[in-house]
Protein backbone atom coordinates (compact mmCIF):
# COMPACT_ATOMS: atom_id res chain seq x y z
CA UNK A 1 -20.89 3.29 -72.49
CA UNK A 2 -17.51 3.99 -73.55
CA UNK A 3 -14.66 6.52 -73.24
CA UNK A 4 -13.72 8.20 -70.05
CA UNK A 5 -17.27 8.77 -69.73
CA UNK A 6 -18.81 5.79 -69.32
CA UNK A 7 -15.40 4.45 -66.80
CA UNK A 8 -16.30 7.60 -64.76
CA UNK A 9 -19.69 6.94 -64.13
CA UNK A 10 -19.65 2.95 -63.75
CA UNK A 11 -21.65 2.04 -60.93
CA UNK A 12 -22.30 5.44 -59.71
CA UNK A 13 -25.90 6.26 -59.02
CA UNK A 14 -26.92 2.52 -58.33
CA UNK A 15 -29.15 1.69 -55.31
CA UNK A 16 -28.08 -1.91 -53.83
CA UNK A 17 -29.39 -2.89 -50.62
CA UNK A 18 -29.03 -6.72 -48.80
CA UNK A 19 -26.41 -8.57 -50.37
CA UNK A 20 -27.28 -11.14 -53.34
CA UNK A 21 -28.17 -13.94 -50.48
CA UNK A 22 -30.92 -11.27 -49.30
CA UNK A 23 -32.22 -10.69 -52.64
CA UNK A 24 -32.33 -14.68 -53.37
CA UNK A 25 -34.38 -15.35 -50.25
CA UNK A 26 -36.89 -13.78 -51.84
CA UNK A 27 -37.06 -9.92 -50.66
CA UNK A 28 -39.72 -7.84 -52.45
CA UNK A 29 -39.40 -4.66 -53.41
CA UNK A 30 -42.01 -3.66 -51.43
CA UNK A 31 -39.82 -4.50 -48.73
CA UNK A 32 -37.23 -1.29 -48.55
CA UNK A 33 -38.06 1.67 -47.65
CA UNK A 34 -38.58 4.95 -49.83
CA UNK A 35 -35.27 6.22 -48.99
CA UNK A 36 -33.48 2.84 -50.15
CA UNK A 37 -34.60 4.60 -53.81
CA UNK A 38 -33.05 7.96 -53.68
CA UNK A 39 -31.34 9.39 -56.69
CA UNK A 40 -28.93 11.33 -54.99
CA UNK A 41 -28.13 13.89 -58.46
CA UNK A 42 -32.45 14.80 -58.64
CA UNK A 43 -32.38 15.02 -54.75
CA UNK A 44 -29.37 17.37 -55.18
CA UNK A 45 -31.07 19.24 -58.26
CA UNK A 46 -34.41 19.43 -56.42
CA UNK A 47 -32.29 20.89 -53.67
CA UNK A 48 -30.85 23.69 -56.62
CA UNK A 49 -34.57 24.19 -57.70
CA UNK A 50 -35.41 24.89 -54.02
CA UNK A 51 -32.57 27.62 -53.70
CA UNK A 52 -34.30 29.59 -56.58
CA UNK A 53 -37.09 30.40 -54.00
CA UNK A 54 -35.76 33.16 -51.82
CA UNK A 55 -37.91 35.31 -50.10
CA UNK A 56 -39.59 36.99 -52.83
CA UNK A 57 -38.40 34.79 -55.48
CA UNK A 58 -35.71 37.56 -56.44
CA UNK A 59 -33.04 36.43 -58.85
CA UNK A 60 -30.19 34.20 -57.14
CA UNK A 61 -27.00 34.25 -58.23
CA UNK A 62 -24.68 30.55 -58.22
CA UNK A 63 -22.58 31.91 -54.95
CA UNK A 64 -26.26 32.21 -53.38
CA UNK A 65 -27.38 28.95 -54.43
CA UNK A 66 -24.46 27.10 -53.35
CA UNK A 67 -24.87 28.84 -50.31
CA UNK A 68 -28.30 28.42 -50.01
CA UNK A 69 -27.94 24.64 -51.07
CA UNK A 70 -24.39 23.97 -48.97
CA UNK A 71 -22.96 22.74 -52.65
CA UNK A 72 -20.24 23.03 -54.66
CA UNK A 73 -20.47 26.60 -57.29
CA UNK A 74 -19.14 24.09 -60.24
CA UNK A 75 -22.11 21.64 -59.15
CA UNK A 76 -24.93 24.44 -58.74
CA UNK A 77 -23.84 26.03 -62.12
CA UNK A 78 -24.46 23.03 -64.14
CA UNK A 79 -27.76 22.32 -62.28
CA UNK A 80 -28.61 25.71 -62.61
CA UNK A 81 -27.79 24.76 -66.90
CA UNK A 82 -29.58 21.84 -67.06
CA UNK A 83 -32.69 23.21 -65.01
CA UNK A 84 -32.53 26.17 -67.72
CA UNK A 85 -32.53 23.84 -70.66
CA UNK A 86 -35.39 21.50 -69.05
CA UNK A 87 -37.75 24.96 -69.04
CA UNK A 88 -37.36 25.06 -64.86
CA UNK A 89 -34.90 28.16 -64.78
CA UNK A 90 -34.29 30.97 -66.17
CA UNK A 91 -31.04 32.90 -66.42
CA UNK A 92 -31.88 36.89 -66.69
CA UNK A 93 -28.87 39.65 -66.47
CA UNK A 94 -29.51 39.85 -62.43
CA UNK A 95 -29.16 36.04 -61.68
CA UNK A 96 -31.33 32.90 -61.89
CA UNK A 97 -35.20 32.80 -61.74
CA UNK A 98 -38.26 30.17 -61.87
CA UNK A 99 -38.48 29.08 -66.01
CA UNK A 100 -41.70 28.43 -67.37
CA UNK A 101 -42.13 25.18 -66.73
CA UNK A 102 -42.33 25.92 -63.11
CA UNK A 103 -44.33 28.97 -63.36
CA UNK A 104 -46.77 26.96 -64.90
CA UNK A 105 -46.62 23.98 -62.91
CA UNK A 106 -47.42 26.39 -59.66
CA UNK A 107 -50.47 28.11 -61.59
CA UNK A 108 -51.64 24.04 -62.53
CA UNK A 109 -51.31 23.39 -58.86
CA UNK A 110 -52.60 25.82 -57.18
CA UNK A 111 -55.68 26.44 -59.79
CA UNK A 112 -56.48 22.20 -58.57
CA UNK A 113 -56.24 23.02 -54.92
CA UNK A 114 -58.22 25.97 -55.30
CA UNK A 115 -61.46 23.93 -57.21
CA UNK A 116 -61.05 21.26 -54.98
């Protein structure tokens, strides 16, 4: 990359565990835990997609899911974007709702747990 984009984000979202010695000695992968892979921007988003759930799965505004979520309004409104633009949200005149991607995740989910 380059610009102030790509001098921004060097080295951000990079998962390094042991030091180089470690790694030489011959660790496997299969060695670190699950955790040692989070992707702490999806975990965050994930955590947006969550908020969208309510009680009855009303519509949310961003001060809800940032309160819901414990992040940021800036951060939630730009999740809250690119969830809409993925097909996971939808933004109607009364706040954010499930998109149709999820809606028809949940009815491919639930119709496999129900015929199993």
């Amino acid at each position: 990359m380059t610009g102030e984009a790509g001098k921004r984000g060097k080295g951000k979202g990079k998962v390094r565990t042991g030091s180089g010695s470690d790694r030489a000695q011959g660790s496997q992968r299969g060695d670190r835990a699950d955790k040692d892979y989070l992707i702490d921007a999806v975990a965050k988003a994930l955590k947006v997609f969550e908020a969208l759930e309510g009680r009855n799965f009303e519509p949310v505004n961003v001060a809800r899911v940032s309160q819901r979520t414990g992040f940021g309004r800036d951060f939630c409104f730009r999740a809250l974007k690119t969830l809409k633009v993925a097909g996971y949200a939808k933004e109607t005149l009364d706040g954010w709702i499930l998109g149709p991607k999820a809606e028809a995740l949940a009815r491919r989910v639930s119709g496999s747990l129900l015929s199993t």
